[in-house]
Each structure stands twice: as C-alpha cells, then as structure tokens.
N, C-alpha and C. Protein backbone atom coordinates (compact mmCIF):
# COMPACT_ATOMS: atom_id res chain seq x y z
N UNK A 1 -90.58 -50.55 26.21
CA UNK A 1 -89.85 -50.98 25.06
C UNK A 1 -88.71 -51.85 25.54
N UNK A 2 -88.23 -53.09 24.97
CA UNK A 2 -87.08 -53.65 25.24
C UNK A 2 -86.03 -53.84 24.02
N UNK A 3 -84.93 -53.77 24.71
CA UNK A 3 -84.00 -53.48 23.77
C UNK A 3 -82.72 -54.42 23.78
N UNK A 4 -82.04 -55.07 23.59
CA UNK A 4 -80.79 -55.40 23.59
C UNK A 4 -80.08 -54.73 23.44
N UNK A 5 -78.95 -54.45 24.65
CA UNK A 5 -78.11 -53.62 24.32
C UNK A 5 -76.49 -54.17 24.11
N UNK A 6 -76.25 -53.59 22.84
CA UNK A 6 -74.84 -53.37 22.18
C UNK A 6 -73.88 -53.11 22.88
N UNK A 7 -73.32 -53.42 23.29
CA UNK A 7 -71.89 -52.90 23.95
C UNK A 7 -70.43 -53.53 23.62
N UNK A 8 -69.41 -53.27 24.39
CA UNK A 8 -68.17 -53.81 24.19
C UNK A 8 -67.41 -53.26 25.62
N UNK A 9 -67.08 -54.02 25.89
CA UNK A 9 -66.33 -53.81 27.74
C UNK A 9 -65.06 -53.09 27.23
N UNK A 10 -64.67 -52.20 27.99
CA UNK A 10 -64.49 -50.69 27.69
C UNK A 10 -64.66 -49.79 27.16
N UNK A 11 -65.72 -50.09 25.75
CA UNK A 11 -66.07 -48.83 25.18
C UNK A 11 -67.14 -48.11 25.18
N UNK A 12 -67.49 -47.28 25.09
CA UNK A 12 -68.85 -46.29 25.28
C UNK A 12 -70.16 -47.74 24.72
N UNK A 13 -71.23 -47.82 25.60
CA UNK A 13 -71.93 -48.75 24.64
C UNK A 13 -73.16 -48.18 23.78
N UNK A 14 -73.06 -48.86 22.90
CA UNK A 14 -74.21 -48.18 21.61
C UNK A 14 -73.50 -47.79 20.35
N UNK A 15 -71.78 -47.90 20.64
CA UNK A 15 -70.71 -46.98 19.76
C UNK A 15 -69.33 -48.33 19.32
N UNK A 16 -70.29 -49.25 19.59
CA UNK A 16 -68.58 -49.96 19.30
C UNK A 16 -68.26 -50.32 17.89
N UNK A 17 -66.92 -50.25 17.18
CA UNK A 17 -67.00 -50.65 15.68
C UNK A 17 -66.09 -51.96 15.87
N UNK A 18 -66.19 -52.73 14.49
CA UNK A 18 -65.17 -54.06 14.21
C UNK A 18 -63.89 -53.81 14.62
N UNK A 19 -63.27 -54.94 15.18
CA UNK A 19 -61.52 -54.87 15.46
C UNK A 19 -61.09 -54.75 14.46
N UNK A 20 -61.70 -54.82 13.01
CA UNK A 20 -60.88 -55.14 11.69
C UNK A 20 -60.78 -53.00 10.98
N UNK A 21 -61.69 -52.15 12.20
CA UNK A 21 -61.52 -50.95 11.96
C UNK A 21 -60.57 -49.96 12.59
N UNK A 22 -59.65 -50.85 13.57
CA UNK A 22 -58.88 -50.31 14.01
C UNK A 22 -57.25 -50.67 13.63
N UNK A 23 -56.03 -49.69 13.75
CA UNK A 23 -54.89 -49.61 13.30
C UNK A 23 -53.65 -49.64 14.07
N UNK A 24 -53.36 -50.40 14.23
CA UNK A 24 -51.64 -50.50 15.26
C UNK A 24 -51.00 -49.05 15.71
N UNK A 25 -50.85 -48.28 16.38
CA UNK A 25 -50.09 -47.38 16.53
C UNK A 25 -48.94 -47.02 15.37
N UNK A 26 -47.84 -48.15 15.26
CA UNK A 26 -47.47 -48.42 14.17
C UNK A 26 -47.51 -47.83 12.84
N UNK A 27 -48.63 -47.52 12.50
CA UNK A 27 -48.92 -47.61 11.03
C UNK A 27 -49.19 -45.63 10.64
N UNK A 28 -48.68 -44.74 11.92
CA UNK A 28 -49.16 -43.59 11.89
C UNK A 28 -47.56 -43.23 12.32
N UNK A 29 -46.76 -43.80 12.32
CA UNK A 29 -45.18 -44.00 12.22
C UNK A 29 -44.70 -43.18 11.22
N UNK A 30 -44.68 -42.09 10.88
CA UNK A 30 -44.32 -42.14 9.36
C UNK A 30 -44.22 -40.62 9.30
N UNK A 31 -43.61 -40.27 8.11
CA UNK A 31 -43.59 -39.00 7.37
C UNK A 31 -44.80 -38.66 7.11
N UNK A 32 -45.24 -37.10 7.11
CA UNK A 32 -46.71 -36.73 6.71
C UNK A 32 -46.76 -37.33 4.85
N UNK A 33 -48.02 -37.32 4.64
CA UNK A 33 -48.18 -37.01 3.47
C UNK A 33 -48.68 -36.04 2.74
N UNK A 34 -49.17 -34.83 3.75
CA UNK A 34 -50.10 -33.76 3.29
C UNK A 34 -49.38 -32.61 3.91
N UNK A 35 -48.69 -31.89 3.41
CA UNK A 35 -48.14 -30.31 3.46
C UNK A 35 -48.96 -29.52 2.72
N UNK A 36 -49.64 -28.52 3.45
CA UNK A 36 -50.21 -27.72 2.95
C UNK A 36 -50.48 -26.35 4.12
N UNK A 37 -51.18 -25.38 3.58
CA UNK A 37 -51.11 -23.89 4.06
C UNK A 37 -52.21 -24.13 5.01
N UNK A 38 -53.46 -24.61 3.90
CA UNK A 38 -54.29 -24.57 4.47
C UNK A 38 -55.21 -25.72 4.02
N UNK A 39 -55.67 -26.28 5.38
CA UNK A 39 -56.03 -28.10 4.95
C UNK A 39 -57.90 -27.75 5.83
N UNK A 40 -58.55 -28.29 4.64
CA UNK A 40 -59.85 -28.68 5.04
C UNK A 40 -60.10 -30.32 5.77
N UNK A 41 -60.20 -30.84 6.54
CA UNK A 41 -60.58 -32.22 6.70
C UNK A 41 -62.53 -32.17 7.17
N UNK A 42 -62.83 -33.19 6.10
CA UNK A 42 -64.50 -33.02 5.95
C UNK A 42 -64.54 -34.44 6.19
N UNK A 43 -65.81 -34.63 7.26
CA UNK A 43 -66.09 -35.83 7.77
C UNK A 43 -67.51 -36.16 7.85
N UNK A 44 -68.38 -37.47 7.03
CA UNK A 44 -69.47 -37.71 7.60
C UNK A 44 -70.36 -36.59 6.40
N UNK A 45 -70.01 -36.64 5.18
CA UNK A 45 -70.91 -36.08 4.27
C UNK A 45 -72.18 -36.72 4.00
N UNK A 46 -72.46 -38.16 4.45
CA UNK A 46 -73.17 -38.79 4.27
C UNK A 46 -74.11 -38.40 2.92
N UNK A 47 -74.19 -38.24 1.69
CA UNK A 47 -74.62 -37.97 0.98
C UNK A 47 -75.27 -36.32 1.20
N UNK A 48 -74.66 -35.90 1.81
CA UNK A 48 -75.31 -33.92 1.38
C UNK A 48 -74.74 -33.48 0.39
N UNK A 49 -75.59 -33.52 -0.23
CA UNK A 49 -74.89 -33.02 -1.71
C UNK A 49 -74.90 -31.30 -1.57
N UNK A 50 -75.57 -30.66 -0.74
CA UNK A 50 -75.43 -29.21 -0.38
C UNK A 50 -74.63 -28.93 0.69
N UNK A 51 -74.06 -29.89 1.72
CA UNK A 51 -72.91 -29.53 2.19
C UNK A 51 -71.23 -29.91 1.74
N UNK A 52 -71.65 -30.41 0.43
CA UNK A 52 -70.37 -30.60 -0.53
C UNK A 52 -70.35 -29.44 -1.15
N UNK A 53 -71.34 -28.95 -1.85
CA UNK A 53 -71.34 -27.40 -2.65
C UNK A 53 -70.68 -26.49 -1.26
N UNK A 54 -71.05 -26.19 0.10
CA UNK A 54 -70.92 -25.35 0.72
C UNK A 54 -70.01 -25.38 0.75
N UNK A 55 -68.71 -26.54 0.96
CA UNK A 55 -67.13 -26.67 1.40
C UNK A 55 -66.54 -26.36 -0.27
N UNK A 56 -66.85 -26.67 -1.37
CA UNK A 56 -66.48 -26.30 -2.13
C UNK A 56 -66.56 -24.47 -2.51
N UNK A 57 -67.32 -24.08 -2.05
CA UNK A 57 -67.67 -22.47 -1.54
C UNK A 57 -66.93 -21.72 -1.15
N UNK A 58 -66.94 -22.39 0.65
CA UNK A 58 -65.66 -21.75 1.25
C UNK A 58 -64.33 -22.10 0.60
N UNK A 59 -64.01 -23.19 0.17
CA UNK A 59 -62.31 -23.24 -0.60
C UNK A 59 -62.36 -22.76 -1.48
N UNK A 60 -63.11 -22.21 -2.20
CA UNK A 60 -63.01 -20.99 -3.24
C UNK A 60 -62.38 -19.35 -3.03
N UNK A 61 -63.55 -19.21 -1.89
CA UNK A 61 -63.09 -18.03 -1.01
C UNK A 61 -61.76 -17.56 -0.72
N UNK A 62 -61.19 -18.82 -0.03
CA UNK A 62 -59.66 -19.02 0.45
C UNK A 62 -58.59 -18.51 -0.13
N UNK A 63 -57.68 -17.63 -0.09
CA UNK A 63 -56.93 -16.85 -0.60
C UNK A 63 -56.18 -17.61 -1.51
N UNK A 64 -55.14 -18.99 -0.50
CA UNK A 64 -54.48 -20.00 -1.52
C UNK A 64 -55.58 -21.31 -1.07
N UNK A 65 -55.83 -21.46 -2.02
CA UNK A 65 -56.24 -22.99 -2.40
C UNK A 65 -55.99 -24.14 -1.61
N UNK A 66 -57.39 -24.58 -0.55
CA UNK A 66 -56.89 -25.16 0.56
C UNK A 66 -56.47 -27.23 0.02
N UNK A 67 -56.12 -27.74 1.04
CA UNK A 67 -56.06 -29.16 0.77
C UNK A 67 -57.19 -29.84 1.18
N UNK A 68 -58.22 -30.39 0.32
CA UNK A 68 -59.05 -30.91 1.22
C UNK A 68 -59.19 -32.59 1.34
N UNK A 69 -59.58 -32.91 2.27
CA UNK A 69 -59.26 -34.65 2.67
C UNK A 69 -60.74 -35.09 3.00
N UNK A 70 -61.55 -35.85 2.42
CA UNK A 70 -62.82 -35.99 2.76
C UNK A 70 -62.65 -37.64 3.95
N UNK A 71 -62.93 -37.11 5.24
CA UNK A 71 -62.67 -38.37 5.96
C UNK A 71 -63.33 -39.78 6.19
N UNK A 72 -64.08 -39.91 4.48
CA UNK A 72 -64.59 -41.32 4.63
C UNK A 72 -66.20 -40.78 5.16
N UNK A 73 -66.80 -41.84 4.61
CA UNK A 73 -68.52 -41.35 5.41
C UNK A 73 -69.30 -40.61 4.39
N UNK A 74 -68.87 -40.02 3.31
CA UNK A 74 -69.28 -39.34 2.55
C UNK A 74 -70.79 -39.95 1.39
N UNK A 75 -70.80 -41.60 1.48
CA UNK A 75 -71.75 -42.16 1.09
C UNK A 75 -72.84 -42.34 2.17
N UNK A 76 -74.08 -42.57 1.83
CA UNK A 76 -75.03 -43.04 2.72
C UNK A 76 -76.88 -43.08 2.33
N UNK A 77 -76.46 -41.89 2.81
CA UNK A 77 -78.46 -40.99 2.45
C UNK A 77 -78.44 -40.71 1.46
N UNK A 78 -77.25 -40.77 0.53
CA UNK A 78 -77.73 -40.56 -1.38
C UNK A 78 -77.90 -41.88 -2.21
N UNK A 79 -79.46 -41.78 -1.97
CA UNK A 79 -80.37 -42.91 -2.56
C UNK A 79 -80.24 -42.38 -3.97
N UNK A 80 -80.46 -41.20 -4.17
CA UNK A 80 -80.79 -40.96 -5.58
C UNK A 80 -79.56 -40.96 -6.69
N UNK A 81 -79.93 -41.89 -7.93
CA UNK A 81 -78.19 -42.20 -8.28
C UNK A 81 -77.54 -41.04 -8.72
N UNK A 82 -78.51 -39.85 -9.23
CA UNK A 82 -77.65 -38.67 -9.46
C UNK A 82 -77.23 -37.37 -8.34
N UNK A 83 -77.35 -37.86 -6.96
CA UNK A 83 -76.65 -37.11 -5.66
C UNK A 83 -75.78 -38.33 -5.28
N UNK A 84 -75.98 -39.56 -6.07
CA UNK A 84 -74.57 -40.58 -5.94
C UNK A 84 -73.13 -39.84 -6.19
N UNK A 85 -73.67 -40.38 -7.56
CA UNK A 85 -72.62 -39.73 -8.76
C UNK A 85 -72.05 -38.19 -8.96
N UNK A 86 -72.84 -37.23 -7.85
CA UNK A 86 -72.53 -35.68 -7.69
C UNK A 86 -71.61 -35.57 -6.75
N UNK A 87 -72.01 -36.64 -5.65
CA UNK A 87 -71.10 -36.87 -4.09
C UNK A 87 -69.32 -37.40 -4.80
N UNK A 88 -69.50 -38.12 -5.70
CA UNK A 88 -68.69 -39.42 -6.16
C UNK A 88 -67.93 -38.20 -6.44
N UNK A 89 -67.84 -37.58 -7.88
CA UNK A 89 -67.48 -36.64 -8.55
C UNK A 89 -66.88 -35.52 -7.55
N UNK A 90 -67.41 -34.91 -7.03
CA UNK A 90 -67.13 -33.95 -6.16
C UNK A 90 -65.59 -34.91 -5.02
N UNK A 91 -65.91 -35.24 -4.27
CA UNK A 91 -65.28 -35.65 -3.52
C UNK A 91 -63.65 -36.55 -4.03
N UNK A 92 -63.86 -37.40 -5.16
CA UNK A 92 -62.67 -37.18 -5.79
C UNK A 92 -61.87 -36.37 -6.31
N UNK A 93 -62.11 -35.51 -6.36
CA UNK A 93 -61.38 -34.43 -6.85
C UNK A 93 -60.65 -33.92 -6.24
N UNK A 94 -60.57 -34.51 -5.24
CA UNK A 94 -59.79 -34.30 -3.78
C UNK A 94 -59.37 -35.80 -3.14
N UNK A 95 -59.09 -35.52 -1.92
CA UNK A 95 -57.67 -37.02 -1.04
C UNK A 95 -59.37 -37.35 -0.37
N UNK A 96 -59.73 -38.86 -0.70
CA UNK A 96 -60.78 -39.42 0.04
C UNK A 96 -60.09 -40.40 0.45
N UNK A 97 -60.26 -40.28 1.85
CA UNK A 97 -59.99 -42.19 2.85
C UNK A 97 -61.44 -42.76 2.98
N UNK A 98 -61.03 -43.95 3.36
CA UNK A 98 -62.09 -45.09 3.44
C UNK A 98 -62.93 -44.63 4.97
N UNK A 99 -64.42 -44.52 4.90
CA UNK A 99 -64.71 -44.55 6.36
C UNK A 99 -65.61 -45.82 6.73
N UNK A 100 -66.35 -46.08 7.97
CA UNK A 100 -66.86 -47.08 8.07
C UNK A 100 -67.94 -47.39 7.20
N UNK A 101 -68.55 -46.46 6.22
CA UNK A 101 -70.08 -46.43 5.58
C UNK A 101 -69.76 -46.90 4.12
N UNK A 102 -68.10 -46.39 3.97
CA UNK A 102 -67.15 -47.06 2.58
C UNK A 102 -66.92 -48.83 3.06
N UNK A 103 -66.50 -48.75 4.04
CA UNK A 103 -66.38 -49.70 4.25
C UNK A 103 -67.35 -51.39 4.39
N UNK A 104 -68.69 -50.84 5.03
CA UNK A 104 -69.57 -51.57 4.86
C UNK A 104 -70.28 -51.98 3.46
N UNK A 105 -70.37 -50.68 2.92
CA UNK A 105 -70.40 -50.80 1.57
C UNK A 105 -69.90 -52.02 0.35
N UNK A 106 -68.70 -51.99 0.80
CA UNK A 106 -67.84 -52.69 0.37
C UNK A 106 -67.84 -54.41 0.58
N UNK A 107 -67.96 -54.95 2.20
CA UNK A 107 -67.72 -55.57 2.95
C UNK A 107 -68.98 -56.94 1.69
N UNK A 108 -68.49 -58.25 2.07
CA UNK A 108 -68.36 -59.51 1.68
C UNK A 108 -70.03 -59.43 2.03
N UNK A 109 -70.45 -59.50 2.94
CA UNK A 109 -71.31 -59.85 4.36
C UNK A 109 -72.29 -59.41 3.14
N UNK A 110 -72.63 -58.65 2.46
CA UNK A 110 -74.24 -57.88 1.97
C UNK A 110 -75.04 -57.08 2.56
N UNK A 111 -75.17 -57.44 3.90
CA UNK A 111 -76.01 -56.16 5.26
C UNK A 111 -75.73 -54.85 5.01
N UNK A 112 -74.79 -54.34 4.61
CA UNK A 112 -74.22 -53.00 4.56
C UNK A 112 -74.77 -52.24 5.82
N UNK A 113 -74.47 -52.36 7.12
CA UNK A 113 -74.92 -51.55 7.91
C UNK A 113 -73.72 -50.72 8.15
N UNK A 114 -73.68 -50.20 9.65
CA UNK A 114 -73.05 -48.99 9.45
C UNK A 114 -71.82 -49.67 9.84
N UNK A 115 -71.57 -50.47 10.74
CA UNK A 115 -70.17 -50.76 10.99
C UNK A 115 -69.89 -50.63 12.81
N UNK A 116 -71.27 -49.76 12.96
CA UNK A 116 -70.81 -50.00 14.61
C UNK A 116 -72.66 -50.12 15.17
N UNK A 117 -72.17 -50.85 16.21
CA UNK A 117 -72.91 -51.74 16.65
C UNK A 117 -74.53 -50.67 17.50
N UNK A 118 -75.63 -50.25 17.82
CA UNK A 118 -76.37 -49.27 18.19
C UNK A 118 -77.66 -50.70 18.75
N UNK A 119 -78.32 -49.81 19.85
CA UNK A 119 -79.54 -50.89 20.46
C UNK A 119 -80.17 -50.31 19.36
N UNK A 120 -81.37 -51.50 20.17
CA UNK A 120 -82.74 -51.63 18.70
C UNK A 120 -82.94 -50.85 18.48
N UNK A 121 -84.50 -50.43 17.90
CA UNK A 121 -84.68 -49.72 17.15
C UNK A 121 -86.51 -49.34 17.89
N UNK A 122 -86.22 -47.73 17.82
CA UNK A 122 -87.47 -47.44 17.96
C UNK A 122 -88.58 -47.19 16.98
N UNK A 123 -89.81 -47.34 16.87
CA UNK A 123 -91.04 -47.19 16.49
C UNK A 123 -91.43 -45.70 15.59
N UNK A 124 -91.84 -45.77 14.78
CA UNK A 124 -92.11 -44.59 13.56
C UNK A 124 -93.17 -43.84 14.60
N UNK A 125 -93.77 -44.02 15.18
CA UNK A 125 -94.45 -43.22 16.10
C UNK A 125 -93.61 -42.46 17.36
N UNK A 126 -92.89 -43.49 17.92
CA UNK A 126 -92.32 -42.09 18.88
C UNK A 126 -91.30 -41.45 18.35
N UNK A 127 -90.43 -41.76 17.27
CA UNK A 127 -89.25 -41.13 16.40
C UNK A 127 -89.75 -39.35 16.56
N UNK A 128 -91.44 -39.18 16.07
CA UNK A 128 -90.95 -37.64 15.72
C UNK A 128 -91.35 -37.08 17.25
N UNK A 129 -91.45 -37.77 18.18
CA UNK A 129 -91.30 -37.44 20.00
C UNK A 129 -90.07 -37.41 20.15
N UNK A 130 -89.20 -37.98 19.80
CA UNK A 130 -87.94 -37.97 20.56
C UNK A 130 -87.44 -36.77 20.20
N UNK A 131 -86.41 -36.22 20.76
CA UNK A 131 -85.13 -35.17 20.23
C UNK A 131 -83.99 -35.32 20.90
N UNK A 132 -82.87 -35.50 20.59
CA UNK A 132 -81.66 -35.66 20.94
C UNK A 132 -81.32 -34.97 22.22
N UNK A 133 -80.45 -35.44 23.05
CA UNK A 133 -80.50 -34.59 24.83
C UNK A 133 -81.84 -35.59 25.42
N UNK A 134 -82.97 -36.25 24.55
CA UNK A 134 -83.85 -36.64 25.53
C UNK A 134 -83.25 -37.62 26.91
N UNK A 135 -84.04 -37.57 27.66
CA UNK A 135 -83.42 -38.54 28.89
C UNK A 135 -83.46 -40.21 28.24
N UNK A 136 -83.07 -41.01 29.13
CA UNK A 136 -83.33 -42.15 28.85
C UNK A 136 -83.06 -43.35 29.98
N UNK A 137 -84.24 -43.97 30.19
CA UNK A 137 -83.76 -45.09 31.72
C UNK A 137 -83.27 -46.48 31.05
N UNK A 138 -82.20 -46.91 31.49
CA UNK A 138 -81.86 -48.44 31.14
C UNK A 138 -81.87 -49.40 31.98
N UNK A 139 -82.58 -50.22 32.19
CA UNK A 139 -83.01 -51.04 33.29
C UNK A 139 -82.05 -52.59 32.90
N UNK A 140 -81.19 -52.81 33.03
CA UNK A 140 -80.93 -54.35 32.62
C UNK A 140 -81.94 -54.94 33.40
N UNK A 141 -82.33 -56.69 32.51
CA UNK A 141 -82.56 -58.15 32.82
C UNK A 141 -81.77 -58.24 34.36
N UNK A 142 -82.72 -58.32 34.97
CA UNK A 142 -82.43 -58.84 36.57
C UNK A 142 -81.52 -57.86 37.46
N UNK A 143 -81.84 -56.56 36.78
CA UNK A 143 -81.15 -55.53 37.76
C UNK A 143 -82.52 -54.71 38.51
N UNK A 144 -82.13 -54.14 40.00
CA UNK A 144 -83.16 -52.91 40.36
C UNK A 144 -82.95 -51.86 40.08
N UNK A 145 -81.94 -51.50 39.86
CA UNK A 145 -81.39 -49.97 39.55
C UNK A 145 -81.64 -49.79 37.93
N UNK A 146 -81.73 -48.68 37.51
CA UNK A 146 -81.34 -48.15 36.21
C UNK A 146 -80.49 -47.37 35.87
N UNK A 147 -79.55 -47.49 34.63
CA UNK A 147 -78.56 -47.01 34.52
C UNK A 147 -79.71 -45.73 33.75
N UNK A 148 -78.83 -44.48 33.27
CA UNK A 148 -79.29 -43.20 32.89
C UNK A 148 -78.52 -42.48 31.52
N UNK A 149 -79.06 -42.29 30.94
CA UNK A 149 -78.75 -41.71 29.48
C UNK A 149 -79.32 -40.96 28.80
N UNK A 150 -78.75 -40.21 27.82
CA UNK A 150 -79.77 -39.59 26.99
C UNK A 150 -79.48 -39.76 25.54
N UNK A 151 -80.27 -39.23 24.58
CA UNK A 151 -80.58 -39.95 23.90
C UNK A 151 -79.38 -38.85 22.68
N UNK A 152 -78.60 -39.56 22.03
CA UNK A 152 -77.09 -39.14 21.34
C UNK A 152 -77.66 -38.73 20.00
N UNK A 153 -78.49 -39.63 19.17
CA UNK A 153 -78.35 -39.44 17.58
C UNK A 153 -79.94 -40.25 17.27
N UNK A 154 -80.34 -39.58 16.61
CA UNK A 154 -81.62 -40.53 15.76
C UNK A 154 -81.84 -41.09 14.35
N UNK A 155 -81.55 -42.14 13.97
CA UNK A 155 -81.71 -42.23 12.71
C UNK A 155 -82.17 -41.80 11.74
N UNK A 156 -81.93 -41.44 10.16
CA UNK A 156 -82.90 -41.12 9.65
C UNK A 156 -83.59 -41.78 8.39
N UNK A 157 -82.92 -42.98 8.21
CA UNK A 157 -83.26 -44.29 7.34
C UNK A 157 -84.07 -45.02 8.61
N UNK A 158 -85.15 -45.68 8.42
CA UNK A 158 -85.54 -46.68 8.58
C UNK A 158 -85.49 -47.87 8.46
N UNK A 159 -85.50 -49.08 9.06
CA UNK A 159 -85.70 -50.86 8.62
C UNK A 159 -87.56 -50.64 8.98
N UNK A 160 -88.20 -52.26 8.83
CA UNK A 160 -89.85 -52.00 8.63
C UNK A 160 -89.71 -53.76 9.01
N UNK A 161 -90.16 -54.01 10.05
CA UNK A 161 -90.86 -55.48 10.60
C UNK A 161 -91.92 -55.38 10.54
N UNK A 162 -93.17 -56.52 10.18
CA UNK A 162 -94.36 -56.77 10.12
C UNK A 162 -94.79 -55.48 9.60
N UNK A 163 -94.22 -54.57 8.73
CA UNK A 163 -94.59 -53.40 8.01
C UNK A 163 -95.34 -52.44 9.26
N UNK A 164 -94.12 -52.03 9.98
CA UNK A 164 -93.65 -51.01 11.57
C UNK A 164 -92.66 -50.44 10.79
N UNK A 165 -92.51 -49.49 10.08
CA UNK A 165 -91.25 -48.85 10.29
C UNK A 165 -90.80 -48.56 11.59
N UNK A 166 -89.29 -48.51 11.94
CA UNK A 166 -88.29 -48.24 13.39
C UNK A 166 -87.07 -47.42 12.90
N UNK A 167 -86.69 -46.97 13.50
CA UNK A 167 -85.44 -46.20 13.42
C UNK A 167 -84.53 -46.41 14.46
N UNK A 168 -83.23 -46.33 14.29
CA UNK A 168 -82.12 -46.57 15.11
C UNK A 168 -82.36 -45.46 16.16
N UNK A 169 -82.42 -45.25 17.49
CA UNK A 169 -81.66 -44.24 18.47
C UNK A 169 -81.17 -44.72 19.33
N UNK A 170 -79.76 -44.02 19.34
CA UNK A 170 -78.63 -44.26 20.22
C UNK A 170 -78.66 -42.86 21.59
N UNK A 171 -78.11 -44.40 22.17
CA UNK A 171 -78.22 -43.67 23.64
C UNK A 171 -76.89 -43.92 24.55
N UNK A 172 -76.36 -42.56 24.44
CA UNK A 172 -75.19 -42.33 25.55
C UNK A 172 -75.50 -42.81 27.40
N UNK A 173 -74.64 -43.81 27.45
CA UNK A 173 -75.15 -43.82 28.52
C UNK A 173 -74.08 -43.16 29.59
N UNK A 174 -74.70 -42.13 30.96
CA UNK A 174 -73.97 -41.11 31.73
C UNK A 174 -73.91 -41.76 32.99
N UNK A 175 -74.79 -42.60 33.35
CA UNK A 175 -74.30 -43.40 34.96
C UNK A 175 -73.88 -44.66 34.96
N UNK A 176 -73.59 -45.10 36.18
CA UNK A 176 -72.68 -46.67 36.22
C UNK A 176 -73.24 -47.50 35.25
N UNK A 177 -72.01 -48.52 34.40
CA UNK A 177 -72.40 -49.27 33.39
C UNK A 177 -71.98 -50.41 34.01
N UNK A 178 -72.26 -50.82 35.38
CA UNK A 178 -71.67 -52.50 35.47
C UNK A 178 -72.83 -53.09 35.36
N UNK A 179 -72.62 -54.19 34.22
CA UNK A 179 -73.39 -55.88 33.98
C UNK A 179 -73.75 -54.90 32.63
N UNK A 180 -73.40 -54.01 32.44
CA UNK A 180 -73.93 -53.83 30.91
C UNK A 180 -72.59 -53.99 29.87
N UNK A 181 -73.24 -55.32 28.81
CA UNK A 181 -72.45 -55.89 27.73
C UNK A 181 -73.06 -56.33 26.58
N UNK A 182 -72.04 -56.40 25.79
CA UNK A 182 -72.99 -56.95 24.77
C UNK A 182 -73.46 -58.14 24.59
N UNK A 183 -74.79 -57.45 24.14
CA UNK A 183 -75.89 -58.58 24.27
C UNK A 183 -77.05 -58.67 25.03
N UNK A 184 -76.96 -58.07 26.24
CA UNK A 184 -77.10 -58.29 27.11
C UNK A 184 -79.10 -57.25 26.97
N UNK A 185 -79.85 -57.98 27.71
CA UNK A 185 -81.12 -57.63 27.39
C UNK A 185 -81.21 -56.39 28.33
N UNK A 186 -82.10 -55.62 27.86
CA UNK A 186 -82.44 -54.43 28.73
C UNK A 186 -83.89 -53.92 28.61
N UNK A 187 -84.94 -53.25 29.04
CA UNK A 187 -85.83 -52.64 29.36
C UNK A 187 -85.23 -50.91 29.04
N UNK A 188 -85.47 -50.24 27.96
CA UNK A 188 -85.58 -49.05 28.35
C UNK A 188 -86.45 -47.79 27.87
N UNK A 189 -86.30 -46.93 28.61
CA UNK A 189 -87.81 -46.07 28.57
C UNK A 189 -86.69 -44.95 28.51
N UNK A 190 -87.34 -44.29 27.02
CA UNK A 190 -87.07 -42.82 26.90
C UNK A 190 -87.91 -41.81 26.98
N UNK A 191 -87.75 -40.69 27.62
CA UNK A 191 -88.63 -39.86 28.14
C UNK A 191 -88.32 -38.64 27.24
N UNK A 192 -89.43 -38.02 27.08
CA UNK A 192 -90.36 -37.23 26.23
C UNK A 192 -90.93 -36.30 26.37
C-alpha cells in the first residue's frame, strides 16, 4: 500500500491541525469563568446520542448538580437528523465550545473534514483486519530503513474511489522520524 504521509515538523505525524486552531498563551490570561463544586468536561461526543443520555445519568446521580462543558466534537457520526437535533438539544443545555468537527463544519472551504491532517486511506477489505495497537512499517521514498508504528485510531465513515470504499487509519509513529514531512511519499505495510 502507498501512502502519503501527513506530517508537520515537530508534531506527532498523522495528528497535525490548522495554525488558525491554535491560541496565544495570552488569551488563557484571565479570570476563570466556571466556579463550580463539581464540573463534568465531555469531549468528542461525536454524535452518541447514548453517551449523552449516560453523562446526563451520572449528573443526575450527583448530590449537587454538576457543571457540565461539552468540549466541542460533539457533532459528526449523527447522520440521522433526529440524533442531530437530540445531540443539538441535549448539549446546549449546558457551556458548549467550538471543537475542530464544529469547526470544519462551519469553515468557508465545503470539505468539512476533520481539521487535522491523517495518511491515506485504507481499503474496506483490510479495515475489518486491522485493530488498533496493530504494528505498522513506514518505509519513506528513497529510504532503506523503516520507520515503526502502530496503528492509533480507525475510521468509521468512509470516502469510496472508483466505488472502493477506504477508511482513514492513523498511525502513531514510535521510531526515528527523520525525512518524514509533510507530503512526503511513503510505502507502508500494516501488519495483521
């Protein structure tokens, strides 16, 4: 399989987001805005509309009435417009910030992807082979060595070329990353 790989020189590659997602030191300067006893922060609901019921569950439970802050991310995998509008509902009712999946959402561009950058995309056939922890060899364009990784997160939306469904998997990479940048072509084989 070959892949182009995503990167950004110093940051983990497979993981990098827009400069326009990051915040001056500066801007965290400040008086809190949230005093409370007891504070929920929920991140990455991506449309579970049953792990919104569950947090609404436990803050029930809660002796005093916790604060909860949904950290952005909460849209995604709710295709269906009424686990839209359940996510929507629910989650206002409470302090929501913007996350990158709000954000793309939003964004001028139309792509709506996620906001940070991941190599290609593997094949609807080995997707239900893979499992997360798998190994993974990264060979750059005109290197002998391979760098070594395993395999972080698997998509669970699909894109479809020449009617192939593929899925995103990202791969942590754990040994030396020199000549790996973005862009930059690679060969890699995940093992199974």
């Amino acid at each position: 399989m070959n892949a182009v790989v995503k990167a950004h020189s110093g940051a983990v590659p497979g993981r990098t987001c827009p400069v326009s997602y990051r915040h001056a030191p500066s801007v965290f300067d400040r008086e809190p805005e949230i005093v409370a006893d007891t504070l929920y922060v929920v991140g990455g609901l991506y449309g579970n509309v049953e792990a919104l019921r569950a947090i609404e569950m436990l803050a029930r439970d809660e002796a005093t009435p916790p604060v909860i802050v949904f950290n952005g991310d909460f849209h995604w995998f709710d295709v269906d417009g009424a686990d839209f509008a359940a996510i929507d509902r629910g989650v206002m009712r409470h302090r929501a910030l913007r996350g990158n999946v709000e954000t793309e959402l939003a964004n001028d561009e139309g792509d709506a992807g996620c906001g940070c950058a991941y190599p290609d995309e593997v094949s609807d056939a080995d997707v239900a082979l893979l499992e997360v922890g798998d190994q993974a060899e990264v060979t750059l364009d005109g290197a002998t060595d391979p760098v070594f990784g395993t395999i972080s997160a698997i998509g669970l939306l699909s894109t479809s070329d020449s009617g192939v469904a593929a899925y995103p998997v990202t791969v942590s990479v754990t040994g030396g990353q020199e000549g790996l940048h973005d862009g930059v072509t690679a060969d890699v084989k995940l093992i199974y």
